[in-house]
C-alpha atoms as a PDB file:
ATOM      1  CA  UNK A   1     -14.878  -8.050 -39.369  1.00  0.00           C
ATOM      2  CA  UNK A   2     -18.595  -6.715 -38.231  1.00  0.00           C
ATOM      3  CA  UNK A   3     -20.089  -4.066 -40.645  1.00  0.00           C
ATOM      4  CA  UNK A   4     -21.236  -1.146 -38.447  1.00  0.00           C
ATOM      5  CA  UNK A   5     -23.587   1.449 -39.641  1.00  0.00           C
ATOM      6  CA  UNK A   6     -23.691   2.899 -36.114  1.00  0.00           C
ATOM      7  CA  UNK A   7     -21.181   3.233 -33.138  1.00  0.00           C
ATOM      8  CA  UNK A   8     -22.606   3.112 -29.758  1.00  0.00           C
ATOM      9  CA  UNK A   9     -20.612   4.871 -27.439  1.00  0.00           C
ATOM     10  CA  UNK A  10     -20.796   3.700 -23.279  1.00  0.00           C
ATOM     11  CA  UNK A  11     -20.058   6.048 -20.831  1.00  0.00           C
ATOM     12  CA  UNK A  12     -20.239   7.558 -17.281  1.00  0.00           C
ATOM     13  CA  UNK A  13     -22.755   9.842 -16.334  1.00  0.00           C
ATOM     14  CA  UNK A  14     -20.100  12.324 -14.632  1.00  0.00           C
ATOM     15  CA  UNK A  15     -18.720  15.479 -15.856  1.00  0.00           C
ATOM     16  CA  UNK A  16     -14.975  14.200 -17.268  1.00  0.00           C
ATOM     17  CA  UNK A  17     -16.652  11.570 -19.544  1.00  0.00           C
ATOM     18  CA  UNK A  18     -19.478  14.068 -20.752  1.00  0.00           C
ATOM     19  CA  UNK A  19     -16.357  16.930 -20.946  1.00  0.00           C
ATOM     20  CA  UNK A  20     -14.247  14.077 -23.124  1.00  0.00           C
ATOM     21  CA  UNK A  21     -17.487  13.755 -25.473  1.00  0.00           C
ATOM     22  CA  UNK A  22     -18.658  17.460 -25.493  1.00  0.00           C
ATOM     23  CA  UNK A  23     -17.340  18.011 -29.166  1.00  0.00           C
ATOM     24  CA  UNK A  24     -18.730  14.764 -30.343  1.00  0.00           C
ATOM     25  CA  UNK A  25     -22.279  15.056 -28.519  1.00  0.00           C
ATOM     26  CA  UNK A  26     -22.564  18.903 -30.242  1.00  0.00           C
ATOM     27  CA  UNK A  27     -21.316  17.785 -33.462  1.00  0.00           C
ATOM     28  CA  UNK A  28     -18.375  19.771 -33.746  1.00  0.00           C
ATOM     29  CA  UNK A  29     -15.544  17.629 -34.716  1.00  0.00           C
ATOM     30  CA  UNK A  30     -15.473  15.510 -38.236  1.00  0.00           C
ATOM     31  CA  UNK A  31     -16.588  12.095 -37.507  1.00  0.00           C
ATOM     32  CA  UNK A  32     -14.582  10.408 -40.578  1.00  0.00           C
ATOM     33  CA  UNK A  33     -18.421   9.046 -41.993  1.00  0.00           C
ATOM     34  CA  UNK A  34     -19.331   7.668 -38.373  1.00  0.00           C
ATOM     35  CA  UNK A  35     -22.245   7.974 -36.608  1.00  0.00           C
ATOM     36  CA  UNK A  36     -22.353   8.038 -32.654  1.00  0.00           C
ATOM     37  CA  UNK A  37     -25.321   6.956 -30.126  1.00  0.00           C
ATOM     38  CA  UNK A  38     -24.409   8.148 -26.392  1.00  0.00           C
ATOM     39  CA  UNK A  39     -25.385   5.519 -24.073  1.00  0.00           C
ATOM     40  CA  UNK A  40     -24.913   6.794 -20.510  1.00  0.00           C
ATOM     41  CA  UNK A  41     -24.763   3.937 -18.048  1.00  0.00           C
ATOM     42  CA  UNK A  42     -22.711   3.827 -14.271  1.00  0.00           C
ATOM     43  CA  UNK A  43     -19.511   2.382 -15.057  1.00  0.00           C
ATOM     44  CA  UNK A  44     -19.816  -1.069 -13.466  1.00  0.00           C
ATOM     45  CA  UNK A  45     -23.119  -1.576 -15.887  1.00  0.00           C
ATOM     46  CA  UNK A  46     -20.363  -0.701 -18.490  1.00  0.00           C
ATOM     47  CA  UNK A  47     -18.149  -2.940 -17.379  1.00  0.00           C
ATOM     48  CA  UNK A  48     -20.362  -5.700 -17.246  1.00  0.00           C
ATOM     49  CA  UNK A  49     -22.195  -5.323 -20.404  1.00  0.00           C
ATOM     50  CA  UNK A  50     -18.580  -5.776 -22.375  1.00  0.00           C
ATOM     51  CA  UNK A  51     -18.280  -9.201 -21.079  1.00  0.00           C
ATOM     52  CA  UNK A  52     -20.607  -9.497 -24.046  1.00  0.00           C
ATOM     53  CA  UNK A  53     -18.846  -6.889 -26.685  1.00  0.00           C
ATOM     54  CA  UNK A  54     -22.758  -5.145 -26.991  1.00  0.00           C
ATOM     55  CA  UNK A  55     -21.031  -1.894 -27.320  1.00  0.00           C
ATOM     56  CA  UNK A  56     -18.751  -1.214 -29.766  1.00  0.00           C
ATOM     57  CA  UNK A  57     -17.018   1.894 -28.033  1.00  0.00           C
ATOM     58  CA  UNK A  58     -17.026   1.810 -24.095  1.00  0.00           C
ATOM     59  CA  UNK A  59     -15.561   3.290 -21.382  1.00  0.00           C
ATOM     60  CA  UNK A  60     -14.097   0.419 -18.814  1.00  0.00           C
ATOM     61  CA  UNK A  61     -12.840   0.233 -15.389  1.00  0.00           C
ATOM     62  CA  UNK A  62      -8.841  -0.948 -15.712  1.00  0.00           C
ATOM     63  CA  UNK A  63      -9.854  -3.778 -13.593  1.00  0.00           C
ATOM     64  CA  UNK A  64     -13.025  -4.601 -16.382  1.00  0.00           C
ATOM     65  CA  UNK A  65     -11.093  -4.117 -19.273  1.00  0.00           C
ATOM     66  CA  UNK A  66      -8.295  -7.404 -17.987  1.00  0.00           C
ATOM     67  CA  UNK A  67     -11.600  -9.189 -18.167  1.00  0.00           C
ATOM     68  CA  UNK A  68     -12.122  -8.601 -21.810  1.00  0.00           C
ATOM     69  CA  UNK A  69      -9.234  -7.886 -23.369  1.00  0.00           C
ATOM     70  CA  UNK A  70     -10.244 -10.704 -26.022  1.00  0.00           C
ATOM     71  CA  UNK A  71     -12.720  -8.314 -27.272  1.00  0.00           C
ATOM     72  CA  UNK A  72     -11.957  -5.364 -26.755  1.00  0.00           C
ATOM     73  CA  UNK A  73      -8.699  -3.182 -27.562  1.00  0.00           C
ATOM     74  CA  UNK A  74      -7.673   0.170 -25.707  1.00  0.00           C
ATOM     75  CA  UNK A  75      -8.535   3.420 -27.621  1.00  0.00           C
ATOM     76  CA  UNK A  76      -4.913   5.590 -27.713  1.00  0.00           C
ATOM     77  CA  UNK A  77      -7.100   8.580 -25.858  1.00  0.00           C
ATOM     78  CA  UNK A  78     -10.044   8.777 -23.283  1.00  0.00           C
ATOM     79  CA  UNK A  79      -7.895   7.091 -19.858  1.00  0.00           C
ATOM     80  CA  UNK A  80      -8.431   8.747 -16.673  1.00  0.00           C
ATOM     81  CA  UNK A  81      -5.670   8.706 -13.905  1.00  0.00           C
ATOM     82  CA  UNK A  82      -4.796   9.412 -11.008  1.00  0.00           C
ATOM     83  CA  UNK A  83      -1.854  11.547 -10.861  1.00  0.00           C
ATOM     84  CA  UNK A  84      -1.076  11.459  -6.499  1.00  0.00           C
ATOM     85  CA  UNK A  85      -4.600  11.167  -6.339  1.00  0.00           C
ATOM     86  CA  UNK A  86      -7.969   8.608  -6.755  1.00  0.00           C
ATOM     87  CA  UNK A  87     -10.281   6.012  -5.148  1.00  0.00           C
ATOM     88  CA  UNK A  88     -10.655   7.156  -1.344  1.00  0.00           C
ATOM     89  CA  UNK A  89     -11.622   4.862   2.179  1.00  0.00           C
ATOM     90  CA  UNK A  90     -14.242   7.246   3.741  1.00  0.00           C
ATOM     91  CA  UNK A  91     -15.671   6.375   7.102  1.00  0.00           C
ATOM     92  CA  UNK A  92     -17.967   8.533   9.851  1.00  0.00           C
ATOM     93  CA  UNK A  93     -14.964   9.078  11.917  1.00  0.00           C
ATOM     94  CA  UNK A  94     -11.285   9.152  11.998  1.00  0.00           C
ATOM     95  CA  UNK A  95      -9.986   5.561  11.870  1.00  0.00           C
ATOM     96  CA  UNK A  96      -6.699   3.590  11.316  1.00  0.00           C
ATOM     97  CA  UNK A  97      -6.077   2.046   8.284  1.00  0.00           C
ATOM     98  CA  UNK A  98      -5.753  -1.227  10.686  1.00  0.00           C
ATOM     99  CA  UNK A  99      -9.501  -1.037  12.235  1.00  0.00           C
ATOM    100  CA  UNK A 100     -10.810  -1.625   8.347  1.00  0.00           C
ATOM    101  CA  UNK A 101      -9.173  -5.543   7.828  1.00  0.00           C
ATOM    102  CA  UNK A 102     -12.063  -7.421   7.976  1.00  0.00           C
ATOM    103  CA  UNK A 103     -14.774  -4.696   7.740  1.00  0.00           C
ATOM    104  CA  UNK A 104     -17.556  -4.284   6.067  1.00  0.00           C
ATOM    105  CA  UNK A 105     -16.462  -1.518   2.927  1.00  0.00           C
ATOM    106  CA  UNK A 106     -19.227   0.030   0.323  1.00  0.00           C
ATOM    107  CA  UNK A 107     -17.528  -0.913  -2.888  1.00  0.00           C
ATOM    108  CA  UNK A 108     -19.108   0.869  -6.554  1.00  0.00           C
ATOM    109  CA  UNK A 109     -18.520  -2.575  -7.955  1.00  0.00           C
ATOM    110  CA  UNK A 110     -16.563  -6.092  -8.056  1.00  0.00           C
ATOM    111  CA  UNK A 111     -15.050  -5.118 -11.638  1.00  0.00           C
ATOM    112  CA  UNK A 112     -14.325  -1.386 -11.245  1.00  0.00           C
ATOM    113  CA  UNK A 113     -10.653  -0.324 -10.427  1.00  0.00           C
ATOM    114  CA  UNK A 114     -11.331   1.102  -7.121  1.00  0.00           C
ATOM    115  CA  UNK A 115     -12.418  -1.832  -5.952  1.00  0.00           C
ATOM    116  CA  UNK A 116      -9.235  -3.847  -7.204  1.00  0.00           C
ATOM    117  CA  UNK A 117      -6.776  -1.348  -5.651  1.00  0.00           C
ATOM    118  CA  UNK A 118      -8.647  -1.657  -2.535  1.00  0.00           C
ATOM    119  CA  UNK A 119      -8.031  -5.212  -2.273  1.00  0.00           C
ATOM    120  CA  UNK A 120      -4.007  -4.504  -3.039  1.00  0.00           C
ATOM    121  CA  UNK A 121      -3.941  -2.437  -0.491  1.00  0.00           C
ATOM    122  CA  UNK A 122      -6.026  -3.351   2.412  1.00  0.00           C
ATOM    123  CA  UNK A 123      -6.355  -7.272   1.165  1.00  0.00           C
ATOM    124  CA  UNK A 124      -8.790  -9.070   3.468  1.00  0.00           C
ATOM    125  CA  UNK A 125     -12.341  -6.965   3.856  1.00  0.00           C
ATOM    126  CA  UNK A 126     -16.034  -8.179   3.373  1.00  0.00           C
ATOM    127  CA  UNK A 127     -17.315  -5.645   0.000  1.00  0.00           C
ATOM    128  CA  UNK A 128     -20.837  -4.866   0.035  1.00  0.00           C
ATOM    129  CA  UNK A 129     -21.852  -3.661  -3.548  1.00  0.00           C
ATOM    130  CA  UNK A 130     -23.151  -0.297  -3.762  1.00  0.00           C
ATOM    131  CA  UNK A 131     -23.890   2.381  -7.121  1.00  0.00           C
ATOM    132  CA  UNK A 132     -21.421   4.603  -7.012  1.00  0.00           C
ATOM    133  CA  UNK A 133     -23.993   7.983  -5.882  1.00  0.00           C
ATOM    134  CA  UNK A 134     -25.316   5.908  -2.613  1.00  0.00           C
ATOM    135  CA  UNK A 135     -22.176   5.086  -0.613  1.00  0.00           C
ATOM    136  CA  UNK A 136     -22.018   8.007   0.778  1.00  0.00           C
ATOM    137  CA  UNK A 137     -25.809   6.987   2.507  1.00  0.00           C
ATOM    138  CA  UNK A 138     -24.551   3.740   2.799  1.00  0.00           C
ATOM    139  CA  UNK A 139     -21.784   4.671   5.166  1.00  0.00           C
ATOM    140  CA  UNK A 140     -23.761   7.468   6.788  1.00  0.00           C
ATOM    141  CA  UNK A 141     -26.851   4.603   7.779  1.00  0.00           C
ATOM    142  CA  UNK A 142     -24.069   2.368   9.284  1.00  0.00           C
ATOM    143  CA  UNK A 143     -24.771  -0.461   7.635  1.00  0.00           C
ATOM    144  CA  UNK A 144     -20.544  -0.270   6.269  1.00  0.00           C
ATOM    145  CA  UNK A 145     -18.092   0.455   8.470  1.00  0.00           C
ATOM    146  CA  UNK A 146     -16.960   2.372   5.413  1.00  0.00           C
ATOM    147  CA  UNK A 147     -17.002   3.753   2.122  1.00  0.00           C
ATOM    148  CA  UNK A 148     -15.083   4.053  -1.531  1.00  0.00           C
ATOM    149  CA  UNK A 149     -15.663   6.515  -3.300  1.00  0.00           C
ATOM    150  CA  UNK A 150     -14.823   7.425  -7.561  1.00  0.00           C
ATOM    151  CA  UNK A 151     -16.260  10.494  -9.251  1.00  0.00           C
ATOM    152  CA  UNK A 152     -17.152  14.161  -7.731  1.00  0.00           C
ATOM    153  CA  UNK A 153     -17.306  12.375  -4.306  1.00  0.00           C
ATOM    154  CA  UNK A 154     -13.385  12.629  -3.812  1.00  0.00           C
ATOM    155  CA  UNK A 155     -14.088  16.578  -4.132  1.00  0.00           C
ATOM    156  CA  UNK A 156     -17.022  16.601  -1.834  1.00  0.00           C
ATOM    157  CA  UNK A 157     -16.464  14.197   0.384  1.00  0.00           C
ATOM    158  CA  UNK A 158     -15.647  16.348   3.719  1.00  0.00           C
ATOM    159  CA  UNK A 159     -18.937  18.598   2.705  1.00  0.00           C
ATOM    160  CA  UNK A 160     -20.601  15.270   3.138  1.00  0.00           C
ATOM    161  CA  UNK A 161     -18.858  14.988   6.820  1.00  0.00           C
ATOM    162  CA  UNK A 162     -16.530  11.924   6.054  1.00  0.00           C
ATOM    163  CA  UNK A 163     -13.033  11.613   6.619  1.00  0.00           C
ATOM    164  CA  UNK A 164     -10.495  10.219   4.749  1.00  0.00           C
ATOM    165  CA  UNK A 165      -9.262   6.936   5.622  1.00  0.00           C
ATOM    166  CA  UNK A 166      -7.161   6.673   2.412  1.00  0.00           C
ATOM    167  CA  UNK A 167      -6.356   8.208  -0.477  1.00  0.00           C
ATOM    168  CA  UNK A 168      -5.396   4.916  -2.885  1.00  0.00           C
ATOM    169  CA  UNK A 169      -4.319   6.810  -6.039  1.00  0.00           C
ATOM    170  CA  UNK A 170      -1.587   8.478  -3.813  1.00  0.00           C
ATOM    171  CA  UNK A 171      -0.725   5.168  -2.259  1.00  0.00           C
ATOM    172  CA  UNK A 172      -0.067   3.640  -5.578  1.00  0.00           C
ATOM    173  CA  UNK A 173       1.949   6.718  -6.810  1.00  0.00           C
ATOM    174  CA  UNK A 174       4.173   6.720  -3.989  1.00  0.00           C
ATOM    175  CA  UNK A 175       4.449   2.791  -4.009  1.00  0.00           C
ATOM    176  CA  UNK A 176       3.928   0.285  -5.963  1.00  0.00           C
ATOM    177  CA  UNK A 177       3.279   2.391  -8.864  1.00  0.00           C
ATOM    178  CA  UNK A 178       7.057   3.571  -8.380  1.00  0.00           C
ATOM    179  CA  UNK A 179       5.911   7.139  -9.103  1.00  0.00           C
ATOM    180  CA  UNK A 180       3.201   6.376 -12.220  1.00  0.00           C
ATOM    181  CA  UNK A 181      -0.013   7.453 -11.753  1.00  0.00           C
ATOM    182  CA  UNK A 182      -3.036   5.313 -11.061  1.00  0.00           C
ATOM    183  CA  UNK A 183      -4.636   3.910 -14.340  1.00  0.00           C
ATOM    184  CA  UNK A 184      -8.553   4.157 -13.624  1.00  0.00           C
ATOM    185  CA  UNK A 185     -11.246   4.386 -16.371  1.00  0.00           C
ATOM    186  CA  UNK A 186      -9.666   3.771 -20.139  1.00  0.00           C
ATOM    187  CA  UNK A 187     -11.669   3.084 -23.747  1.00  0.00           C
ATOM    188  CA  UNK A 188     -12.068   0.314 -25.466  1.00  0.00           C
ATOM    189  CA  UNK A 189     -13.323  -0.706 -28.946  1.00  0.00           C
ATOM    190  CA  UNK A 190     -14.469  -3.783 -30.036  1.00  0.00           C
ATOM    191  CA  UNK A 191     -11.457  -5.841 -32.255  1.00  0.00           C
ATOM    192  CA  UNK A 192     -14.003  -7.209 -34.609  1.00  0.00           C
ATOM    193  CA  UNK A 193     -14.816  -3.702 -36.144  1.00  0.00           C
ATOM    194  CA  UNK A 194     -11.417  -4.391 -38.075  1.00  0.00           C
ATOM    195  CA  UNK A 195      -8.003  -1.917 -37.518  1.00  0.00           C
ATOM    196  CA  UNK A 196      -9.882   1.014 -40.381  1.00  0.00           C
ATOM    197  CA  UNK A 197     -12.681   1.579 -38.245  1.00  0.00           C
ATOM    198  CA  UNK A 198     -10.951   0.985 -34.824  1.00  0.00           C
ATOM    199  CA  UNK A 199      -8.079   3.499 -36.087  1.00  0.00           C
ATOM    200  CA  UNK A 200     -11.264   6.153 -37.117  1.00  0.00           C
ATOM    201  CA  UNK A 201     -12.854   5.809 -33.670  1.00  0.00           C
ATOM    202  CA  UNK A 202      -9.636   6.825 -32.195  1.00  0.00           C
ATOM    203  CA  UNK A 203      -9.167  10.220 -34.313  1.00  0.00           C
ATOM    204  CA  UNK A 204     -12.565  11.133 -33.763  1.00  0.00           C
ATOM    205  CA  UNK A 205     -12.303  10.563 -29.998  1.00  0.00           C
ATOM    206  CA  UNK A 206      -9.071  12.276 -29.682  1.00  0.00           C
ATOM    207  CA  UNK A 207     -10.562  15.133 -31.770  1.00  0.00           C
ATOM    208  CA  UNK A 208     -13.532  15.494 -29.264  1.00  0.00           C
ATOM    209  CA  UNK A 209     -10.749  15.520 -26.267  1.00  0.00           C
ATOM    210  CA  UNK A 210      -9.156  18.437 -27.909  1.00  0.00           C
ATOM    211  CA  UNK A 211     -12.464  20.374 -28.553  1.00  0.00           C
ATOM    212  CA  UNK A 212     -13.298  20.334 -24.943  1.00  0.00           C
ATOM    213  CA  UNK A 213      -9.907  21.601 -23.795  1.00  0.00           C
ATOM    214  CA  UNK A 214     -10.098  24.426 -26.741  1.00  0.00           C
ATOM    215  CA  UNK A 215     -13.055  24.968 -24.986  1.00  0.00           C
ATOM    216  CA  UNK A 216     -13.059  24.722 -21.710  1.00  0.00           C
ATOM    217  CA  UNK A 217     -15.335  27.056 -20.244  1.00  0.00           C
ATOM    218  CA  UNK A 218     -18.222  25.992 -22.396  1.00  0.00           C
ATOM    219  CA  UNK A 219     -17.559  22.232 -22.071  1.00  0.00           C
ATOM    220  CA  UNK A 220     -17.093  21.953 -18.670  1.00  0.00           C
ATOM    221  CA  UNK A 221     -20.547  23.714 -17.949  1.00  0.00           C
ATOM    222  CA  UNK A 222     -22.311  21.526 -20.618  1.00  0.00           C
ATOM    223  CA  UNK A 223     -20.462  18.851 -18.134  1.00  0.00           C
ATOM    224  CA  UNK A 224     -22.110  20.025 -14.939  1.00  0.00           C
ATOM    225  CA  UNK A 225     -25.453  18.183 -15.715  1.00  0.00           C
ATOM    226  CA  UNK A 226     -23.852  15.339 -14.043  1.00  0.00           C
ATOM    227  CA  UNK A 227     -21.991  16.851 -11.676  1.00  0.00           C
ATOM    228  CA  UNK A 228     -23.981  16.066  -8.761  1.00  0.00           C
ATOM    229  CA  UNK A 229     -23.542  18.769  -6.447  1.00  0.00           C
ATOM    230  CA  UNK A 230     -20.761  20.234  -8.214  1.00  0.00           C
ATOM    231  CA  UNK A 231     -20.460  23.816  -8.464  1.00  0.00           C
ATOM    232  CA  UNK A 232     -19.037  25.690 -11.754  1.00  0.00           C
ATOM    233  CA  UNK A 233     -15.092  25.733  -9.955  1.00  0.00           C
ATOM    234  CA  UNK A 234     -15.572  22.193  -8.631  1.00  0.00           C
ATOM    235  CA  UNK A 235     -16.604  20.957 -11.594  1.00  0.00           C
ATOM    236  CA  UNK A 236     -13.923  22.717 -13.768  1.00  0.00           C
ATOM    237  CA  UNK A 237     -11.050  21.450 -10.729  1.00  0.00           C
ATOM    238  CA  UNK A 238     -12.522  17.809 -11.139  1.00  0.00           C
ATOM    239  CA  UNK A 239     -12.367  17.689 -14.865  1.00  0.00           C
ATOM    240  CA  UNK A 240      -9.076  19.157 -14.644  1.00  0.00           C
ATOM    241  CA  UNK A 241      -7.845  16.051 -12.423  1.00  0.00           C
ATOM    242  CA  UNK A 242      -9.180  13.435 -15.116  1.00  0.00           C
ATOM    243  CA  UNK A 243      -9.094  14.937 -18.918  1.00  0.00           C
ATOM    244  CA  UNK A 244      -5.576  16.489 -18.743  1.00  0.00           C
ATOM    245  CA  UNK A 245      -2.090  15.414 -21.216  1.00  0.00           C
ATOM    246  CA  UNK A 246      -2.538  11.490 -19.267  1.00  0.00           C
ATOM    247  CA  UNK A 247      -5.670  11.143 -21.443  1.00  0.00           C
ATOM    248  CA  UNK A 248      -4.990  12.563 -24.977  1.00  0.00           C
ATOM    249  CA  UNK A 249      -1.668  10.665 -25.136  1.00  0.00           C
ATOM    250  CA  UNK A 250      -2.890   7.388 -23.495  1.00  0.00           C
ATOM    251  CA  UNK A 251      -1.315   5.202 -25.739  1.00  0.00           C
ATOM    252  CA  UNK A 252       2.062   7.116 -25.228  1.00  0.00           C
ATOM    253  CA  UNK A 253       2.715   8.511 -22.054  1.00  0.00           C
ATOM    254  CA  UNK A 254       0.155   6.248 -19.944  1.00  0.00           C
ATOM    255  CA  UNK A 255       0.830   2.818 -21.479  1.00  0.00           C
ATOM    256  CA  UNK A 256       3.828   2.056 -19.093  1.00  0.00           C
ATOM    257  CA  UNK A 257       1.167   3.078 -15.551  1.00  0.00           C
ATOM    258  CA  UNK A 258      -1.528   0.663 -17.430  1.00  0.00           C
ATOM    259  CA  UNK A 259       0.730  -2.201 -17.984  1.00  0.00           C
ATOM    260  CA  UNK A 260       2.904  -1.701 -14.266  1.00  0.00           C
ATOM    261  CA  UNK A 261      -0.758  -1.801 -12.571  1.00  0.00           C
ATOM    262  CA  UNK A 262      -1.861  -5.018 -15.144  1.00  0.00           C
ATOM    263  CA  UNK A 263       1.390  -6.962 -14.380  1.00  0.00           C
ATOM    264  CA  UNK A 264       0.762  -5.894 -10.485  1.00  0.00           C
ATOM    265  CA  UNK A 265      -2.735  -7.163 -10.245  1.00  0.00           C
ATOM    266  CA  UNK A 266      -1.805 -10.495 -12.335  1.00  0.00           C
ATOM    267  CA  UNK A 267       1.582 -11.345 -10.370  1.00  0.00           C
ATOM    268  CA  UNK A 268      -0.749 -11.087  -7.068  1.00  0.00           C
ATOM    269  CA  UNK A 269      -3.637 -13.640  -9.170  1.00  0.00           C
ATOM    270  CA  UNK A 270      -6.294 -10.760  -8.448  1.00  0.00           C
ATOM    271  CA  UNK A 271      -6.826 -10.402 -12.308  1.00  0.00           C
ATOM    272  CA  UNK A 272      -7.010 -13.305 -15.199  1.00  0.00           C
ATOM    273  CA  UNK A 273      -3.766 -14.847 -16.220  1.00  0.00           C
ATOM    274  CA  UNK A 274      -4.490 -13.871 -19.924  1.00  0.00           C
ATOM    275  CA  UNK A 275      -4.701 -10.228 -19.121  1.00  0.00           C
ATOM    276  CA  UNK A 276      -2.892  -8.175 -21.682  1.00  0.00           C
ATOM    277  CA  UNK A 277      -2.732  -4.608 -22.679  1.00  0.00           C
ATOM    278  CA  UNK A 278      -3.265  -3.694 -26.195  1.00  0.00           C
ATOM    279  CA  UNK A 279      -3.777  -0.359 -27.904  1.00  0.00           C
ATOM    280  CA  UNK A 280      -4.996   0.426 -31.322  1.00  0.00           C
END
């Protein structure tokens, strides 16, 4: 068991993550003795840096986390899905879903989840990395046939003048989720903190969740500092898609849409054969 003095908390720079940790980051909920550093880094940094446990709280891609679920177990709070809605194909015009086999796709990383459920559902395509906040100039400079985009993008998307190729949180609702919702971003904490600590993390965390939906009004604006080009309603709609009942009962009511998109990936060998999904 490590001795921590200090948690160090990973996660997104976008307004559902900074709405999830409004009541820790203002010091409003009791912290059970712990002490919290916010590290805000793009997810796929996050995802990449817990290949090495540095963090001992951090939010992961669903893809990530089947990478290192050896040191790292789910937090029972925190996931964001994708009820009917999630990841979307964005391209300059109208297309097919046909015309993108083979194409060149803007991709916010190898380890994210969009990325993963793009390859379930359109299987062969040549990814070209991109951070998450350029793929919409990727796509628009034509150097990718097209574009997928997480975050505020899925609100703003036809302000940006894209169209929607598809929707992938709706295509796994409808099919091989068999009506659960898409499992995208989740929390994990480090195993060797030992089950006190790990079981403390996850009050506090759940604690903060329920701060920012007391309140709302004041959360989501604190929120809006990375809502890039959010207004105050978009911002308070896209929160409301990602921080809702899904993410305060994660361990509950969105264990079975983790583990039937875990056992989908790993039946189809697109994730490690070890993968397993374990919550505090």
């Amino acid at each position: 068991m490590a001795f921590v003095d200090l948690i160090r908390l990973g996660h997104s720079p976008d307004p559902d993550d900074a709405f999830m940790f409004y009541g820790l980051a203002r010091g409003a909920v009791d912290c059970e003795g712990l002490r919290f550093e916010h590290r805000l880094e793009d997810i796929e940094t996050l995802n990449k840096r817990a290949f090495n446990g540095e963090l001992e709280v951090t939010a992961l891609s669903v893809n990530g986390y089947t990478h290192v679920c050896d040191k790292y177990v789910l937090l029972n709070t925190g996931a964001s899905m994708g009820v009917g809605y999630g990841p979307m194909l964005v391209a300059r015009e109208p297309l097919v879903p046909g015309a993108l086999r083979g194409a060149k796709i803007a991709v916010p990383g190898e380890y994210t989840t969009a990325f993963l459920t793009l390859k379930m559902w359109l299987g062969e395509f040549t990814p070209v990395i991109v951070p998450f906040d350029q793929i919409f100039r990727a796509v628009r400079q034509g150097g990718v046939d097209a574009g997928l985009i997480i975050h505020e993008g899925q609100l703003t998307f036809e302000q940006e003048g894209f169209y929607c190729v598809a929707d992938l949180g709706k295509w796994w609702m409808e099919g091989p989720g068999e009506g659960l919702p898409l499992p995208l971003g989740v929390n994990g904490v480090r195993r060797d903190l030992g089950a006190d600590v790990c079981k403390r993390i996850d009050r506090v965390l759940k604690r903060s969740i329920e701060y920012g939906m007391a309140h709302r009004a004041e959360a989501v604006k604190y929120s809006m500092q990375w809502g890039r080009g959010l207004d105050e309603s978009l911002a308070d709609r896209f929160v409301g898609m990602y921080v809702n009942d899904w993410t305060l009962e994660t361990g509950g009511k969105g264990r079975p849409a983790i583990e039937r998109f875990v056992d989908y990936a790993r039946d189809r060998g697109l994730v490690p054969a070890e993968s397993k999904v374990e919550f505090v």
